[in-house]
Protein backbone atom coordinates (compact mmCIF):
# COMPACT_ATOMS: atom_id res chain seq x y z
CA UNK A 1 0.00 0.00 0.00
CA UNK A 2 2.79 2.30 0.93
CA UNK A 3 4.24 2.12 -2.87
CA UNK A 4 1.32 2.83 -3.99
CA UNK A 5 1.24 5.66 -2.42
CA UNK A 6 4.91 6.77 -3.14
CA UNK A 7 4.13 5.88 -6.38
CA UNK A 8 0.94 8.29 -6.70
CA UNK A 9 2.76 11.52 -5.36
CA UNK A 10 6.00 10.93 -7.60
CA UNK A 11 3.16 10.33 -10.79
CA UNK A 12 1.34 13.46 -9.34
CA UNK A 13 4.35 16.65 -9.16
CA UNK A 14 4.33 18.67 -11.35
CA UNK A 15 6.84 18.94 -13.93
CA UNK A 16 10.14 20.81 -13.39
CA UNK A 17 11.67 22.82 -16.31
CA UNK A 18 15.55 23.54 -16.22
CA UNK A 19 16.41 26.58 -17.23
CA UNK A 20 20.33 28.18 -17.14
CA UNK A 21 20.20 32.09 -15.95
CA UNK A 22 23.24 33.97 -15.46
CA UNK A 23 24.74 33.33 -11.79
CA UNK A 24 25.60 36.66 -10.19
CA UNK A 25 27.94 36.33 -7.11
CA UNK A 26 29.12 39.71 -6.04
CA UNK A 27 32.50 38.62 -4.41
CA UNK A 28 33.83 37.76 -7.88
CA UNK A 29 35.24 39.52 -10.78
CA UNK A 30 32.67 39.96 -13.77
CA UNK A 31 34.11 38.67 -17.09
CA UNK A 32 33.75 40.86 -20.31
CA UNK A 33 33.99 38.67 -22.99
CA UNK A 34 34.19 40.45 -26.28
CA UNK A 35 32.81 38.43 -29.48
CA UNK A 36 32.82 40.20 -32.85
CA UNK A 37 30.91 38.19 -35.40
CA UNK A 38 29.57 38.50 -38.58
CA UNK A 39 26.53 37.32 -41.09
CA UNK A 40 27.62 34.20 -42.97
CA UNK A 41 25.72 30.08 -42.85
CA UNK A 42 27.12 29.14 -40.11
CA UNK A 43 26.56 32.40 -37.61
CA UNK A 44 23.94 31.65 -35.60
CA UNK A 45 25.04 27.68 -34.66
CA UNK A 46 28.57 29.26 -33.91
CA UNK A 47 26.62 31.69 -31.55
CA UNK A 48 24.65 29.14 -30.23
CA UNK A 49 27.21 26.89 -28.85
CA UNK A 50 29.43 29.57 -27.36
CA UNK A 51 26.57 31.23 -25.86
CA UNK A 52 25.43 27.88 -24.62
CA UNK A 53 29.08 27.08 -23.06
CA UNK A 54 28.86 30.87 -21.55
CA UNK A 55 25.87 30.22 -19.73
CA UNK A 56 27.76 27.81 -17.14
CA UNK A 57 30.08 30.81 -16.31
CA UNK A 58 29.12 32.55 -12.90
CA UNK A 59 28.88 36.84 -13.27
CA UNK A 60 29.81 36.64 -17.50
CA UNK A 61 28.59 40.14 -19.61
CA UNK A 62 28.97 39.48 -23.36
CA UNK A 63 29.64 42.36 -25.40
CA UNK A 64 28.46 40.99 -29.12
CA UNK A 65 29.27 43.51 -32.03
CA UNK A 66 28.26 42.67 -35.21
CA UNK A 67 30.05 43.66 -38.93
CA UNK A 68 27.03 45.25 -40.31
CA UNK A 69 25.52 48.14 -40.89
CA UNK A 70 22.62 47.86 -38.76
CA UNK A 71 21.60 45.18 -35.57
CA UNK A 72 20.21 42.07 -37.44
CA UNK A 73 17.58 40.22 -35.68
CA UNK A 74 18.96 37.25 -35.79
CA UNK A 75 22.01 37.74 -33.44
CA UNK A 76 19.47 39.88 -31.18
CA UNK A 77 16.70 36.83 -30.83
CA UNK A 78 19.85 34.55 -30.10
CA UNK A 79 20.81 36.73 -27.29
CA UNK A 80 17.41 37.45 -25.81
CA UNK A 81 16.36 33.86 -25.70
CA UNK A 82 20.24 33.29 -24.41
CA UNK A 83 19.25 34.91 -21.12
CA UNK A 84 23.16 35.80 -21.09
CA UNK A 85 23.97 39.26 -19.45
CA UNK A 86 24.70 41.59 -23.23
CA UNK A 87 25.39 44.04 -24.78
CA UNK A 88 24.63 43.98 -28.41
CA UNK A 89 26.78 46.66 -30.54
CA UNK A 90 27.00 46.93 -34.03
CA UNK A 91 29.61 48.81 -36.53
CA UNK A 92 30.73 47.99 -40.07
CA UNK A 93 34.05 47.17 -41.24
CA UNK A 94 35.86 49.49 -43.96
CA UNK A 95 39.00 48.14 -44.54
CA UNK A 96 41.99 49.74 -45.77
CA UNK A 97 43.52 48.46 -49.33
CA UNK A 98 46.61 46.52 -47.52
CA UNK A 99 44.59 45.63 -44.45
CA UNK A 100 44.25 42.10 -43.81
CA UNK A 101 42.82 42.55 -40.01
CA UNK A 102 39.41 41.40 -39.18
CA UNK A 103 37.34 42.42 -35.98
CA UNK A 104 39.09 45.67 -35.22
CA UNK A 105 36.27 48.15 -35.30
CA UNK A 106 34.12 45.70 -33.80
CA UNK A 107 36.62 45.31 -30.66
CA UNK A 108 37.43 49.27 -30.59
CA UNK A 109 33.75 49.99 -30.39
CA UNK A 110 33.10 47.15 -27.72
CA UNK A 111 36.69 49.21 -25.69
CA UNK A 112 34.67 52.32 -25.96
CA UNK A 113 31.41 50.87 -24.55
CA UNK A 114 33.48 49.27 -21.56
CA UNK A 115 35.10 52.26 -20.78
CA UNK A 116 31.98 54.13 -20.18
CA UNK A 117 30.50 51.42 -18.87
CA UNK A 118 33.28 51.16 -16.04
CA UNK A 119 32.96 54.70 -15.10
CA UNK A 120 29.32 54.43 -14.32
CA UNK A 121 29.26 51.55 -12.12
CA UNK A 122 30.92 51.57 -8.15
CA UNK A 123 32.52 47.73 -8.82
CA UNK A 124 34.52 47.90 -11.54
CA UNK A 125 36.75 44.47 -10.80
CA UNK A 126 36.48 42.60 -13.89
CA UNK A 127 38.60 41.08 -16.72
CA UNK A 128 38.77 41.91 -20.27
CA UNK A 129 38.41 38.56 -22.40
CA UNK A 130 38.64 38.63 -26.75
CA UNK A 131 36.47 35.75 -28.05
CA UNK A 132 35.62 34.45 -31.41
CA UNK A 133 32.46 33.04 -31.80
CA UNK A 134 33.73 29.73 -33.55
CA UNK A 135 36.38 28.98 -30.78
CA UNK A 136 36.09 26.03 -28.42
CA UNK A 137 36.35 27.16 -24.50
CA UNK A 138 36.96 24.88 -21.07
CA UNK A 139 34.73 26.29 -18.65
CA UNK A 140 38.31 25.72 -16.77
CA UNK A 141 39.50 28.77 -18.57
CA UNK A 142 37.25 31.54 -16.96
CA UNK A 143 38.08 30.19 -13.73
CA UNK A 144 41.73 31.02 -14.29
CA UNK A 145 41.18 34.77 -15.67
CA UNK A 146 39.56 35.39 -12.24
CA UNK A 147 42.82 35.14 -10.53
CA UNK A 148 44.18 38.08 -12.67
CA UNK A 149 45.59 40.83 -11.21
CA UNK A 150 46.86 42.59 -15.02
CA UNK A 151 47.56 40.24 -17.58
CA UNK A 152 47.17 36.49 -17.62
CA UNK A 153 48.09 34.29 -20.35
CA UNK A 154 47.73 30.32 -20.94
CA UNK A 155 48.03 27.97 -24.18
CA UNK A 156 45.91 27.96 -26.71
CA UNK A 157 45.21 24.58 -28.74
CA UNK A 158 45.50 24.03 -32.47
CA UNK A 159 46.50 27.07 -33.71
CA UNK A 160 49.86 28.75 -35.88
CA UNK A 161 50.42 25.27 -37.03
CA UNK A 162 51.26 24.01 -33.98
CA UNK A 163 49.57 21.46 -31.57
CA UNK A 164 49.49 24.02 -29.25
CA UNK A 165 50.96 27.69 -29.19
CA UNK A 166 51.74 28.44 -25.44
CA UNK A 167 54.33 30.79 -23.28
CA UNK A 168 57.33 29.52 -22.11
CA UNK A 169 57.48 29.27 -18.49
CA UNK A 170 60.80 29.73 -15.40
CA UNK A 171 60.75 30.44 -12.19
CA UNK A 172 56.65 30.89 -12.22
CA UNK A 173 57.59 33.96 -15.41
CA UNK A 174 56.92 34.13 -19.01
CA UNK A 175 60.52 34.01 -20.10
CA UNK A 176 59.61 33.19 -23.95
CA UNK A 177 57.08 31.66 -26.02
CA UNK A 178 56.60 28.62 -28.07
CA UNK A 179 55.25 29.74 -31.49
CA UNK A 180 56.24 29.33 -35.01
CA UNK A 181 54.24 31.28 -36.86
CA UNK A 182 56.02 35.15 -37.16
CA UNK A 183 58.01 34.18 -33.67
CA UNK A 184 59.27 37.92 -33.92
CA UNK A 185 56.16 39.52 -32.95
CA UNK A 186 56.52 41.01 -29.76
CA UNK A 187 53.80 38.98 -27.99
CA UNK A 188 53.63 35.60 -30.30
CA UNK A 189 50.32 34.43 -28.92
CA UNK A 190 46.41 34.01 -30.33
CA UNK A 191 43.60 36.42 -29.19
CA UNK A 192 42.33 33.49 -27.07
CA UNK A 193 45.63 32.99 -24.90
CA UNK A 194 45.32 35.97 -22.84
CA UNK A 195 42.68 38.62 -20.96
CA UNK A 196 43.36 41.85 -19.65
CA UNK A 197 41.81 43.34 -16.07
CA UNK A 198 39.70 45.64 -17.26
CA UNK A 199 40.57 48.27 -15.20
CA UNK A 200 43.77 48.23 -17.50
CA UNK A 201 41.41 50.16 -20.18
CA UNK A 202 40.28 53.17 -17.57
CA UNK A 203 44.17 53.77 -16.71
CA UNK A 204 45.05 53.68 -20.66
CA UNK A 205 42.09 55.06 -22.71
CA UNK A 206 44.54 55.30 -25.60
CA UNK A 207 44.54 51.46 -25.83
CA UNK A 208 42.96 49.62 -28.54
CA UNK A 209 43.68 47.55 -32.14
CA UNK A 210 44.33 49.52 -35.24
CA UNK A 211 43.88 48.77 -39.03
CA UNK A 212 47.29 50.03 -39.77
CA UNK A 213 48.82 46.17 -38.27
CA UNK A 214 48.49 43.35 -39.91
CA UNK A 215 46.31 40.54 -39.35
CA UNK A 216 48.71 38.49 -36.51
CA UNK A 217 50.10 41.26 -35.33
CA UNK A 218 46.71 42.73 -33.21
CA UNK A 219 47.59 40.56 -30.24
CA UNK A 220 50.94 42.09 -29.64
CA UNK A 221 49.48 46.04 -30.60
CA UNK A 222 46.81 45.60 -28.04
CA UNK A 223 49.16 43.91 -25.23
CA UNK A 224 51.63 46.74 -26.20
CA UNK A 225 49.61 49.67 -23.78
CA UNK A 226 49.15 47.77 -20.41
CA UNK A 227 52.20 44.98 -20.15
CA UNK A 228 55.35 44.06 -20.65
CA UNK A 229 56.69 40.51 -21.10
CA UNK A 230 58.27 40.17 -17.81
CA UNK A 231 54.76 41.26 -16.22
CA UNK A 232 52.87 38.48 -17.44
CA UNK A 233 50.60 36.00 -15.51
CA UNK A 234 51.29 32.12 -16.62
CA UNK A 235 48.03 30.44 -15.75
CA UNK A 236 46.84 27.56 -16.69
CA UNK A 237 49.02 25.64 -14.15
CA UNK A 238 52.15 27.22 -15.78
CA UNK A 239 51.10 27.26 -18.98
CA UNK A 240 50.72 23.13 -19.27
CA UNK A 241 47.29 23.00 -20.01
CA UNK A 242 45.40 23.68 -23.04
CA UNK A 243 41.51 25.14 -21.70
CA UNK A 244 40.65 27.05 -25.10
CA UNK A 245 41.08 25.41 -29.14
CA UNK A 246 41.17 27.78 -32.25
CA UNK A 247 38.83 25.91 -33.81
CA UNK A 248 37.39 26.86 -36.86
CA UNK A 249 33.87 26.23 -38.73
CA UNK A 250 34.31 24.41 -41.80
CA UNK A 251 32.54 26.94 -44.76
CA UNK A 252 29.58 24.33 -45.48
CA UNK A 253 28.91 23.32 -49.12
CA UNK A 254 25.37 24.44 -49.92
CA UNK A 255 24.15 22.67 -53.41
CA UNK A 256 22.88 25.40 -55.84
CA UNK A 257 19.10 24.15 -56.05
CA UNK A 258 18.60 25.20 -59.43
CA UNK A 259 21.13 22.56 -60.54
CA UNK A 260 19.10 19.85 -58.92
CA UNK A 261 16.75 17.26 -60.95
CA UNK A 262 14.49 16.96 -57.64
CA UNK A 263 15.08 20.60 -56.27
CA UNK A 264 14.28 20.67 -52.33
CA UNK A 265 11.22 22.94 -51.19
CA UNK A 266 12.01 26.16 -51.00
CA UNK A 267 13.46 27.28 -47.19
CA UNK A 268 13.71 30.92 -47.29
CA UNK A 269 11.60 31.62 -44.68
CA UNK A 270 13.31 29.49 -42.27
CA UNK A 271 16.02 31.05 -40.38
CA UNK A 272 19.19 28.48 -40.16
């Protein structure tokens, strides 16, 4: 009789939903992370499973900007329904005739937004993190920025044709770096490798990327305002683990309909 009974309340609750919503815990730093992105087939699924990694991280804002000329709706119903903390920004790209950069208006503008930002609020402990949306992220990662106190650095995964691009480490100090790709640059490490405490961007409001450096280069103009070699953090248990990937999205190969003997309905109206 007793089982039965077990059995009838279990049958009888009500169904729970789970739902992720931003964790806010006041004692730790809030992460910036800033994503440019832009319109292509892929977008929104890129979007989708960063913003779906970002929801596990406690007291996150994500600062999207988007290439375009106006705010699509696309990237703004992906945020809403995210129920990330965001900022959605928006400028377009006009590159210069040698310029092979991508993402630097989009990261200036988000620098500009921050800075204001940081002057209106009382708490302004945080750390500064550059993201591409088709990256793959530990959640191990933003744990590790938290502990910065100016720059922090780790290894990034499967990027400058290496296994893994990462800062040499002595005596608990960056004292080089492992890279192959353009080793002469002054900081030889991938957008992903590093963040920046944000309060870094107050104290130097002349710091941000410029069009005039070449694609590979950004990293080191950026670092170039607020650190020096010698001043920066090896995380990441001394640089020896990898916690972020450079992956990129494969371009997919869409057939061309028209060439078809059984062409597909039509899907226009169907966002992808």
């Amino acid at each position: 009789m007793l089982f039965f009974v077990i059995l009838f309340l279990f049958n009888s609750r009500p169904a729970f939903q789970c739902q992720f919503t931003p964790e806010i815990i006041p004692y730790i730093p809030t992460i910036y992370g800033i994503t440019p992105t832009y319109a292509r087939l892929a977008q929104k699924a890129d979007l989708t499973r960063l913003s779906q990694t970002l929801m596990l991280v406690k007291n996150f804002h994500w600062i999207v900007i988007e290439d375009s000329e106006t705010k699509t709706k696309l990237v703004e119903n992906l945020l809403k329904e995210s129920l990330l903390k965001y900022t959605h920004l928006n400028v377009k790209t006009h590159k210069l005739k040698h310029s092979t950069a991508s993402g630097v208006e989009q990261r200036n503008v988000a620098l500009n937004w921050l800075r204001e930002h940081l002057l209106e609020i009382h708490d302004k402990r945080g750390v500064v993190y550059f993201m591409d949306d088709d990256n793959t992220y530990s959640l191990k990662v933003f744990d590790e920025m938290r502990k910065i106190k100016k720059v922090g650095v780790w290894p990034v995964g499967i990027v400058g044709g290496m296994r893994v691009e990462m800062p040499l480490v002595t005596d608990g100090k960056v004292s080089g770096f492992n890279a192959v790709w353009k080793p002469y640059r002054p900081f030889p490490i991938d957008m992903a490798g590093f963040a920046i405490n944000a309060t870094l961007f107050i104290d130097h409001p002349e710091a941000k990327f410029s069009r005039k450096v070449q694609s590979g280069f950004q990293e080191s103009e950026i670092l170039k305002y607020v650190t020096t070699k010698e001043e920066l953090e090896p995380l990441a248990e001394n640089c020896t683990k990898v916690l972020v990937w450079h992956t990129r999205t494969q371009t997919p190969s869409i057939l061309n309909p028209k060439k078809l003997k059984h062409p597909p309905l039509p899907d226009g109206h169907i966002e992808v």
